[in-house]
Protein backbone atom coordinates (compact mmCIF):
# COMPACT_ATOMS: atom_id res chain seq x y z
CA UNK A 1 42.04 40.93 -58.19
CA UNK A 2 45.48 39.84 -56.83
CA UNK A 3 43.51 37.35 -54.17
CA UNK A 4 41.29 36.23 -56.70
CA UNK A 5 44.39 35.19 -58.83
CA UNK A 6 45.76 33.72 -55.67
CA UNK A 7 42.86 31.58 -54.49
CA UNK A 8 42.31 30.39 -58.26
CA UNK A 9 46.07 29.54 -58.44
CA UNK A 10 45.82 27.41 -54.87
CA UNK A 11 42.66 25.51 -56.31
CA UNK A 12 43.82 25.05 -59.88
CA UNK A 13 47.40 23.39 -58.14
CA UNK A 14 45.39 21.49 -55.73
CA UNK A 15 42.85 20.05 -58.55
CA UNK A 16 46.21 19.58 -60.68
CA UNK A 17 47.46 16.97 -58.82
CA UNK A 18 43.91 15.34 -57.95
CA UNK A 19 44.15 14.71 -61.81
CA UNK A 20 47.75 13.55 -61.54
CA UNK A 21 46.59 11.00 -59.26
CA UNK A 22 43.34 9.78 -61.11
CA UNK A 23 45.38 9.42 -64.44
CA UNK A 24 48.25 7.32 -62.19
CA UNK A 25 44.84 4.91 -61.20
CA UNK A 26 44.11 4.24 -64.58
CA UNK A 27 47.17 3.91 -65.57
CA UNK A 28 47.82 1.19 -62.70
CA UNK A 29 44.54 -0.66 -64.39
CA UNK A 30 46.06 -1.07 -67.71
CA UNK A 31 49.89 -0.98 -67.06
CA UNK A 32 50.89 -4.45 -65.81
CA UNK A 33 54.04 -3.31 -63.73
CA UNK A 34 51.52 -0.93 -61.77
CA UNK A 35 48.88 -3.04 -61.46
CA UNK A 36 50.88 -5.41 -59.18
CA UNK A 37 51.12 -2.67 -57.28
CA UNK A 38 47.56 -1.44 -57.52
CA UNK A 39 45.93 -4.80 -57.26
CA UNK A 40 47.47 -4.77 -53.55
CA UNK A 41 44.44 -2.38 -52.47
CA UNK A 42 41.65 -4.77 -54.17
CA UNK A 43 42.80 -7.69 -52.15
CA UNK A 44 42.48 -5.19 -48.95
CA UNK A 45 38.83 -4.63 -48.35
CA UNK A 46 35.48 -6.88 -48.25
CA UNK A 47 32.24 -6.33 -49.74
CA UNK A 48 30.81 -4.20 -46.56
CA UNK A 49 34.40 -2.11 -46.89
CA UNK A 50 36.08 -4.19 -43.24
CA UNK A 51 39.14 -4.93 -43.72
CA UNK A 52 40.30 -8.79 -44.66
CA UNK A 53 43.53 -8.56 -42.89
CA UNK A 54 45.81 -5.72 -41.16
CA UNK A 55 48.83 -7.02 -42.40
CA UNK A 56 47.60 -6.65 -45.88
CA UNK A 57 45.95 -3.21 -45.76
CA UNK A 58 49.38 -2.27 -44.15
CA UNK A 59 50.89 -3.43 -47.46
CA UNK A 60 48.37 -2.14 -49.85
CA UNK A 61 49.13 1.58 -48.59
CA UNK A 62 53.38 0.76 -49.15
CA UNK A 63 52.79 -1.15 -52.30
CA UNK A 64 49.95 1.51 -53.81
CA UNK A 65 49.10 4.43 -51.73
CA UNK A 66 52.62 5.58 -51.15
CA UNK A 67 54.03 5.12 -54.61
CA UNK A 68 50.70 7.50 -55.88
CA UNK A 69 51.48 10.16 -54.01
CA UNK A 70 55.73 10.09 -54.59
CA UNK A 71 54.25 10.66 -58.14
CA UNK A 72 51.43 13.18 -57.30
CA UNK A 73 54.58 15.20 -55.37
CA UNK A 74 56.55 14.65 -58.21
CA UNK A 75 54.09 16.58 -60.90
CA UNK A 76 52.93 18.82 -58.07
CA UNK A 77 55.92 21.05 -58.63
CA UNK A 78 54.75 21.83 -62.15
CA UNK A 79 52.89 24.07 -61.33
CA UNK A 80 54.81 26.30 -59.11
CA UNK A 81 57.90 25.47 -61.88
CA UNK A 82 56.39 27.19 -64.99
CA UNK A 83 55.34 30.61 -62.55
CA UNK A 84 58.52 30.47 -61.71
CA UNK A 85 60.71 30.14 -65.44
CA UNK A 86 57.40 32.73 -67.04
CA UNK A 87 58.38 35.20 -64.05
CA UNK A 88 54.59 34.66 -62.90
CA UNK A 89 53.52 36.77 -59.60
CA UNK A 90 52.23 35.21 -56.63
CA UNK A 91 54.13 32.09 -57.54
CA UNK A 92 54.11 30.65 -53.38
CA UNK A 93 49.91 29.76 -53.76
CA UNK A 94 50.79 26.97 -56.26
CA UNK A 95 52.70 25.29 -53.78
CA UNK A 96 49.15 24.67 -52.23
CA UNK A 97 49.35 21.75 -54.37
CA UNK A 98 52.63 20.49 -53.03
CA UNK A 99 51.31 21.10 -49.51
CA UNK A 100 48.43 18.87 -50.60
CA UNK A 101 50.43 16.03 -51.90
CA UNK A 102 52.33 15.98 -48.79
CA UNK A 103 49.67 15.47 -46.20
CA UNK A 104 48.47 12.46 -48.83
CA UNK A 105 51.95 10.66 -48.30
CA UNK A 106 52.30 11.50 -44.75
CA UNK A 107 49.17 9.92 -44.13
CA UNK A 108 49.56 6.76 -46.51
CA UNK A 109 53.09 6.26 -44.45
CA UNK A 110 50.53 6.95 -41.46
CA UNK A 111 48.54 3.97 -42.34
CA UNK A 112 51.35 2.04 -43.32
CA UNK A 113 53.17 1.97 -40.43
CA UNK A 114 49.86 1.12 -38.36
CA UNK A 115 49.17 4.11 -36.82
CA UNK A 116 45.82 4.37 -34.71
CA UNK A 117 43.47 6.00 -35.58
CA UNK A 118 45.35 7.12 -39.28
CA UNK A 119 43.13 5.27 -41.29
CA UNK A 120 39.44 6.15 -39.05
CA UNK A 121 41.04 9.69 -39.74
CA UNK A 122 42.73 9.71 -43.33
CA UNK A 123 41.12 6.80 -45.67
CA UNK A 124 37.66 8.22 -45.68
CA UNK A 125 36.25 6.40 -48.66
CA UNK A 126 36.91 2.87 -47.71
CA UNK A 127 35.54 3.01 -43.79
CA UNK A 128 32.85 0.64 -43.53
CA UNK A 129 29.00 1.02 -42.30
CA UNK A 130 25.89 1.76 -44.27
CA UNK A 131 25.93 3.85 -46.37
CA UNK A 132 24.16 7.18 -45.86
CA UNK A 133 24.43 8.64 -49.11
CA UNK A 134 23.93 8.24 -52.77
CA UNK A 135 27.17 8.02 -55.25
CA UNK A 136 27.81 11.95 -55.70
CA UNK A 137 27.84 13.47 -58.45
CA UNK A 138 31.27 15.69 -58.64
CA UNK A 139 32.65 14.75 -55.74
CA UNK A 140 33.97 10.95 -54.60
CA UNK A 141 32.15 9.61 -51.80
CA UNK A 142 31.88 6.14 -50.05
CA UNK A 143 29.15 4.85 -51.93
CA UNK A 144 30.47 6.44 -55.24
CA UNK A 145 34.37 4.36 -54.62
CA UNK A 146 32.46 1.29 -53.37
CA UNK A 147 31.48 0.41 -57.12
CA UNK A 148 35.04 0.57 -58.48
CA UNK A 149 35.70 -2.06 -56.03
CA UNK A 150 32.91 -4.26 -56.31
CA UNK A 151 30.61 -3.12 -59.39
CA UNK A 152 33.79 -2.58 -62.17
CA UNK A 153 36.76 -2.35 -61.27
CA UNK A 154 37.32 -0.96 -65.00
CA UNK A 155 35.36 2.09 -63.78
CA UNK A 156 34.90 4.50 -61.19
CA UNK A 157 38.28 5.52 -60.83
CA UNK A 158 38.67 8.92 -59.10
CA UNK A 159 39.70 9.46 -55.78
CA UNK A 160 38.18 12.59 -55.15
CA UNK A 161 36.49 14.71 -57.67
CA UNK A 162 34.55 12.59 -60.48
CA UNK A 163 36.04 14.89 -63.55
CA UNK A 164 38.18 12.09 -64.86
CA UNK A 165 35.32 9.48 -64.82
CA UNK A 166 33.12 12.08 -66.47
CA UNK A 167 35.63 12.30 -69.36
CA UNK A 168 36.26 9.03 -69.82
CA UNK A 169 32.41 7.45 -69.67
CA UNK A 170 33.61 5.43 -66.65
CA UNK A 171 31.74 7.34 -63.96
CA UNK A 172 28.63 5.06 -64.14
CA UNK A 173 29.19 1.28 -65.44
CA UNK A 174 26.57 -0.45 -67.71
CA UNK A 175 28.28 -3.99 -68.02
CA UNK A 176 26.66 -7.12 -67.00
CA UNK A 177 23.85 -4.86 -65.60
CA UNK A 178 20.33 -6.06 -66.03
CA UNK A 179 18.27 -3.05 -67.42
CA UNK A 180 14.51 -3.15 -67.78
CA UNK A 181 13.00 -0.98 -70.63
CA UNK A 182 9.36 0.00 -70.73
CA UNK A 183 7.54 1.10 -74.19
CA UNK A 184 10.71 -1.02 -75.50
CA UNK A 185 8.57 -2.26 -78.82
CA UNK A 186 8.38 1.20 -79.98
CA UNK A 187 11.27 3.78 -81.69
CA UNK A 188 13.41 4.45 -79.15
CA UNK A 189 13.04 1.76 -77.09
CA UNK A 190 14.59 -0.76 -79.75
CA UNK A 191 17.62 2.01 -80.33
CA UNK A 192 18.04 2.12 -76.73
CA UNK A 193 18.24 -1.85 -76.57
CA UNK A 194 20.10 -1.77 -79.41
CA UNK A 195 22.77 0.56 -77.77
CA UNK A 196 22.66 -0.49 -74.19
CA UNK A 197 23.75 -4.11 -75.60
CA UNK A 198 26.60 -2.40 -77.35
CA UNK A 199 27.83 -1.38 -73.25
CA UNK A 200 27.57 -4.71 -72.32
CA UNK A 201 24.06 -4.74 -70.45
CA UNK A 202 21.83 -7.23 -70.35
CA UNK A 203 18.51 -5.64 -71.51
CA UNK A 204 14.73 -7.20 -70.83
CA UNK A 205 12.12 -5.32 -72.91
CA UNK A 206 8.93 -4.48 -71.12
CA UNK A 207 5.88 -4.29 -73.48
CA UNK A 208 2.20 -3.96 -73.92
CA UNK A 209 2.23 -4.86 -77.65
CA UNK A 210 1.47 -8.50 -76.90
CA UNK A 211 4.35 -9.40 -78.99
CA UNK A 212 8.03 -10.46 -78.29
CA UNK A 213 10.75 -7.38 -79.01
CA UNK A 214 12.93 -8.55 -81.63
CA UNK A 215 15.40 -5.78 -83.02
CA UNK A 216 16.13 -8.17 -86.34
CA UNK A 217 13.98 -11.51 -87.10
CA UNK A 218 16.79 -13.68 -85.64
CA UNK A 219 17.57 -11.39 -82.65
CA UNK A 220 14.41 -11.54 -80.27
CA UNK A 221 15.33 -9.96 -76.68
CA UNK A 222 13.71 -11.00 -73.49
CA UNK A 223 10.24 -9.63 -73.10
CA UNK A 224 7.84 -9.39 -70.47
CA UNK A 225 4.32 -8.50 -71.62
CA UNK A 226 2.36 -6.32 -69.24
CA UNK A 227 -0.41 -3.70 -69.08
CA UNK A 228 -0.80 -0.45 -67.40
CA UNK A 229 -2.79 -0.34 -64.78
CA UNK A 230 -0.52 -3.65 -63.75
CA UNK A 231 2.41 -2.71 -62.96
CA UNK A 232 2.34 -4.63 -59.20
CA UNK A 233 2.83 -7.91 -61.26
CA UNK A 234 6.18 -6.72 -62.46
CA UNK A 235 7.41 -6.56 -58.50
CA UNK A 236 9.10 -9.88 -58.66
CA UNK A 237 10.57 -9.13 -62.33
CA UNK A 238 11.77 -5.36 -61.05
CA UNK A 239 13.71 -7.50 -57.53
CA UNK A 240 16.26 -8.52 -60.44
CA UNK A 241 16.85 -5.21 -62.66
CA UNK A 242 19.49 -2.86 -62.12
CA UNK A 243 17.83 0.33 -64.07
CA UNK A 244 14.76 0.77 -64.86
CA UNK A 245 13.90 2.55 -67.94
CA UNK A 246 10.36 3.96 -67.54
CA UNK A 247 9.48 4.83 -71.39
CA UNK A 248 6.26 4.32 -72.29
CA UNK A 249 3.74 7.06 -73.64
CA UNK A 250 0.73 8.08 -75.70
CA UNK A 251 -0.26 10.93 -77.46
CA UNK A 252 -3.48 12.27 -78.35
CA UNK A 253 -2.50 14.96 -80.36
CA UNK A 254 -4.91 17.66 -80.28
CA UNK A 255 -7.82 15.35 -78.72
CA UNK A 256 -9.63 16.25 -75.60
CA UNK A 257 -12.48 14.43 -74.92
CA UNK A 258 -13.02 12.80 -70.86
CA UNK A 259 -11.43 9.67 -72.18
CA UNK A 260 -8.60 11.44 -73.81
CA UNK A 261 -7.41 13.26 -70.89
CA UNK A 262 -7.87 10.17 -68.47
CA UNK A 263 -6.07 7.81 -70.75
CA UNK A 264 -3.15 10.27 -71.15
CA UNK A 265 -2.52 10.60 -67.15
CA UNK A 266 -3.30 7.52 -66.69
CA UNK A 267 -0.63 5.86 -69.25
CA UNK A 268 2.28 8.79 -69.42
CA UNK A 269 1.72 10.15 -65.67
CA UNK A 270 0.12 7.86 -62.96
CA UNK A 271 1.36 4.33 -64.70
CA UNK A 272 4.98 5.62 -64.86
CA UNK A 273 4.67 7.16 -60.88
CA UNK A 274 3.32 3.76 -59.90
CA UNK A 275 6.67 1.43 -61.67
CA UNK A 276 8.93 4.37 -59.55
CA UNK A 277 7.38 3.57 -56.44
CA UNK A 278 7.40 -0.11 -56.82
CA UNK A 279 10.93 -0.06 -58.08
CA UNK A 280 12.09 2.22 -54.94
CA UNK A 281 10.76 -1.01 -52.87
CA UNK A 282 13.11 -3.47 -54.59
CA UNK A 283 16.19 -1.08 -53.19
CA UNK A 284 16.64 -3.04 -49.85
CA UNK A 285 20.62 -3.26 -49.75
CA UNK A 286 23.55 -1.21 -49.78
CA UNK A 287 24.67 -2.49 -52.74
CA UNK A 288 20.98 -1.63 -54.49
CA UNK A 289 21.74 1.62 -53.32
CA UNK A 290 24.60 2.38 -55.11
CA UNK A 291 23.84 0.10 -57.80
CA UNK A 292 20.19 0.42 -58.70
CA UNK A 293 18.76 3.41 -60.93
CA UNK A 294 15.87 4.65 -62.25
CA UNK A 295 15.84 6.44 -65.71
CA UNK A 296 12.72 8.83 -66.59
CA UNK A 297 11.45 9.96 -70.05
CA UNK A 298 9.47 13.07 -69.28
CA UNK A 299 10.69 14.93 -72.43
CA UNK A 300 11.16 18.52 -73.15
CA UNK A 301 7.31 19.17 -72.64
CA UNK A 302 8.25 19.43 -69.08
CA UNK A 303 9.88 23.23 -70.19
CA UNK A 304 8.45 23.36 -73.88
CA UNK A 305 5.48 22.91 -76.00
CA UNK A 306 4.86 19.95 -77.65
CA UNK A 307 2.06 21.27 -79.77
CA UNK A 308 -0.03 18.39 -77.93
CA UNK A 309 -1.74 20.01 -74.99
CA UNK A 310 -1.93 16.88 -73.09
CA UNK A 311 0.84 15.46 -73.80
CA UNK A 312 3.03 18.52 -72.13
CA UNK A 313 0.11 18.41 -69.12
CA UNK A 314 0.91 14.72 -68.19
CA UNK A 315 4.50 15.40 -69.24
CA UNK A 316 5.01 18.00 -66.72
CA UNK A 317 3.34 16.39 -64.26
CA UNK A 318 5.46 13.42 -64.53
CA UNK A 319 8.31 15.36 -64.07
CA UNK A 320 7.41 17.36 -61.22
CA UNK A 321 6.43 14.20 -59.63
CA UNK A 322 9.43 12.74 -60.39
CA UNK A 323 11.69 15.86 -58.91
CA UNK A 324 9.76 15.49 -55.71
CA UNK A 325 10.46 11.45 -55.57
CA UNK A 326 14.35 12.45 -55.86
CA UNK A 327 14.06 14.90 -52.68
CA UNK A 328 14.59 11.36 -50.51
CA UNK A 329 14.91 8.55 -53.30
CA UNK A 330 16.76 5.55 -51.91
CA UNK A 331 18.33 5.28 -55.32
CA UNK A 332 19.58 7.49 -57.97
CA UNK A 333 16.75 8.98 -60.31
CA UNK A 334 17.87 10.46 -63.99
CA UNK A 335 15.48 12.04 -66.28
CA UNK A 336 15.46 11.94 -69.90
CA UNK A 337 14.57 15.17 -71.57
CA UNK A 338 14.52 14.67 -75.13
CA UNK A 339 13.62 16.45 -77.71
CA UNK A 340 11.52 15.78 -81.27
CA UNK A 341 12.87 12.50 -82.33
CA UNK A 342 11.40 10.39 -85.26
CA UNK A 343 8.54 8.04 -84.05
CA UNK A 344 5.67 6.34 -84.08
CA UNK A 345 4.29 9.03 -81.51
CA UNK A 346 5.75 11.60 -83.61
CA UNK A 347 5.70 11.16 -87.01
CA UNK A 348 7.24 14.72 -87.85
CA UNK A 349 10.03 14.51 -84.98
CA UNK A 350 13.51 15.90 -86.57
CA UNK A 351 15.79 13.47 -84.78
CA UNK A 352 17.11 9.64 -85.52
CA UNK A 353 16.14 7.96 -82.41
CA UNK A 354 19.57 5.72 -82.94
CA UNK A 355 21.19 9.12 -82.12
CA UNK A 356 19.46 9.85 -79.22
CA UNK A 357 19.75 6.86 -77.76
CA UNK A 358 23.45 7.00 -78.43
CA UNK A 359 23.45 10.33 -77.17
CA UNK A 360 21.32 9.25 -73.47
CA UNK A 361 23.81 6.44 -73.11
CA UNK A 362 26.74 8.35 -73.63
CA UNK A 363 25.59 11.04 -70.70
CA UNK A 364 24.46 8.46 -68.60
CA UNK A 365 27.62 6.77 -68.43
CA UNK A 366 29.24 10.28 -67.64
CA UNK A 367 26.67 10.32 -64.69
CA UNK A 368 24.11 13.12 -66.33
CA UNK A 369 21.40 13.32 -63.64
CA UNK A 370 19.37 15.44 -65.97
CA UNK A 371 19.95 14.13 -69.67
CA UNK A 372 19.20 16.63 -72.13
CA UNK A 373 18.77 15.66 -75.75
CA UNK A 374 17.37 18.22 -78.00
CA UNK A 375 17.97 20.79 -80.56
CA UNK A 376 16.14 23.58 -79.29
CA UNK A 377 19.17 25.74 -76.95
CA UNK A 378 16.63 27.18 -74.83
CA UNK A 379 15.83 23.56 -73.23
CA UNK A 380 19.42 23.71 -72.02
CA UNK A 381 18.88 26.79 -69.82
CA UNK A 382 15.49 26.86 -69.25
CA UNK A 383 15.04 22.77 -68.07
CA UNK A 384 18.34 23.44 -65.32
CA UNK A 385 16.70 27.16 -63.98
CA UNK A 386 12.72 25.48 -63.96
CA UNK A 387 14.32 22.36 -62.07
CA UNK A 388 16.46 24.10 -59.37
CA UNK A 389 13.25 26.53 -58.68
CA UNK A 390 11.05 23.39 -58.29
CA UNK A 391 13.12 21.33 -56.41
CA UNK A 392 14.01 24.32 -53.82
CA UNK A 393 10.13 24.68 -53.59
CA UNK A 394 9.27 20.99 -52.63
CA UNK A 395 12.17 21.02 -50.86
CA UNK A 396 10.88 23.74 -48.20
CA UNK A 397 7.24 23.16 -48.52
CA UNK A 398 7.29 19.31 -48.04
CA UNK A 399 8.03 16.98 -45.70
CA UNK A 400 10.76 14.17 -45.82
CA UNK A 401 8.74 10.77 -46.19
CA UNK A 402 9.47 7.24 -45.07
CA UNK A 403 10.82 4.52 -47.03
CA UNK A 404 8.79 3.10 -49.63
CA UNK A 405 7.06 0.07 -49.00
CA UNK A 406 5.18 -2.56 -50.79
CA UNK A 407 2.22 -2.38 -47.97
CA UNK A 408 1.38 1.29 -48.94
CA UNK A 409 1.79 1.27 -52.88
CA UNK A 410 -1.03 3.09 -54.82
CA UNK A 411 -2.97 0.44 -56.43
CA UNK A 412 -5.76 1.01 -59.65
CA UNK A 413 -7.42 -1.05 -61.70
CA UNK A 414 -6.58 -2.07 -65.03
CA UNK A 415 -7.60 -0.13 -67.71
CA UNK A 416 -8.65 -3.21 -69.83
């Protein structure tokens, strides 16, 4: 027990001061004595992460880098302080914290003074190269930092673990992106037009209705009309979104018939596989990488009945497809697992679909991979334990495939 309290004590110091250090970053964004400091380190580094000039980055680490971690030091002996005035045991493994800060402001000094090799050794978010990795999740890699530099600088603001981000909605940026919505004349694709607007995106509406997507009379949004069984016409369209929203569905309810069960793949299974593929090609950059997303309504049918056997069937399939496209996805997938919202596709659904479009946006933003909306608990543990099991499984029974491209998409005819 005494080494668990000891190891717990180390981390909690060390993650302490990680926080100390995210809050000083913000702070140097909004204060305007710090952020003539701060703004030093924006002026260091180009858009493929080389340096602009020595002299500079020299100055960036005096100027910003050094200053952060005097402070970090600073509220580093908190911890250690209170053990020590509540007569706490074990008291020495919250210096961990201390010990922490101090190789952070040995090696900002280090990169200050010019030291080879310091910053190849020390400064491991801002070295430059492709990037061979997707934003993480919980902890700050080089893609993840690249976007706080050169997606919003009003975002994306922890150094190493993403917990402040995730608080704050900051962790994933939605302004000025262009975001593509599919099924966007129906329920929730209006509310989630409605509330991606309200984050600053710039929203296109992708519909089969025939008919421009207007939320109000007077406020039409950009629409693309397309069919499914089409989607290869969008390719040129998809080169300029951001995210993709794949929303679109049907639901036969309790019909069964040939035509029922090939219209249902076809439109909530097969149509939505073919958009991921074709948006996958349009990632050709490092900046798509990190930038680009795709977003996938597969709904709680994936782990739940629907009461509409072929809805869950294409439903399921859909999402098992899509949690073997994330296995080597050159972007970052998110699937939207909703519940029984109010709709045209159902009538009966218990749900506002303003709220659960609030509720998607406000997850995505805190960089949800798996965006749960519902208000049946046992989505919450069963969706997490049926997704870990099925990922593992493609994961060791699958092979890693090559990069997607527009030669070998899967092409069909129209249904019309």
């Amino acid at each position: 027990m005494e080494i668990l309290i000891a190891i717990t004590t180390g981390l909690s110091s060390v993650f302490w001061v990680e926080l100390v250090r995210d809050s000083y970053h913000v702070l140097g964004h909004v204060l305007p004595s710090l952020y003539r400091l701060h703004v030093w380190h924006h002026r260091v580094f180009r858009p493929d992460l080389s340096v602009v000039s020595d002299t500079i980055y020299r100055k960036a680490h005096w100027y910003n880098d050094v200053p952060e971690a005097l402070v970090m030091l600073l509220f580093s002996l908190l911890p250690p302080g209170i053990m020590l005035i509540w007569g706490i045991e074990q008291q020495w493994t919250a210096w961990a914290g201390t010990l922490y800060t101090i190789f952070f402001l040995l090696s900002a000094i280090a990169r200050g003074l010019g030291i080879a090799y310091a910053d190849e050794l020390t400064d491991l978010t801002h070295r430059p190269g492709s990037f061979t990795s997707l934003p993480g999740k919980w902890l700050v890699n080089r893609s993840y930092h690249w976007r706080h530099h050169f997606d919003n600088q009003n975002a994306y603001y922890c150094g190493t673990f993403t917990f402040i981000d995730k608080i704050m909605g900051t962790a994933v940026s939605l302004k000025g992106k262009t975001v593509a919505i599919t099924g966007a004349s129906g329920t929730l694709g209006k509310s989630l037009i409605q509330e991606l607007r309200s984050r600053q995106a710039k929203v296109i509406a992708l519909t089969s209705s025939g008919k421009t997507v207007a939320l109000t009379p007077n406020d039409p949004v950009k629409t693309i009309i397309w069919q499914v069984g089409q989607e290869a016409e969008l390719a040129s369209e998809l080169e300029k979104v951001d995210i993709l929203i794949i929303n679109h569905g049907i639901n036969v309810h309790g019909d069964r018939k040939k035509e029922d069960i090939a219209l249902s793949y076809e439109v909530n299974t097969f149509s939505a596989w073919r958009l991921i593929e074709l948006f996958f090609t349009t990632v050709k950059t490092d900046a798509d990488k990190v930038t680009k997303e795709v977003w996938v309504n597969t709904s709680e049918a994936e782990v739940g009945p629907a009461f509409s056997p072929l809805y869950e069937l294409t439903k399921r399939s859909l999402g098992d497809i899509v949690t073997l496209k994330r296995l080597d996805a050159p972007c970052v997938v998110r699937k939207l697992i909703l519940g029984p919202f109010k709709s045209n596709l159902n009538p009966i659904g218990v749900m506002s679909s303003d709220w659960v479009a609030k509720q998607i946006i406000n997850l995505a933003v805190r960089d949800f991979r798996d965006i749960i909306v519902t208000i049946n608990p046992l989505t919450f543990l069963a969706f997490p334990i049926k997704e870990i099991c099925v990922s593992t499984y493609f994961k060791l029974f699958t092979n890693q495939s090559p990069e997607t491209s527009s030669d070998n998409l899967p092409e069909v005819n129209s249904l019309s």
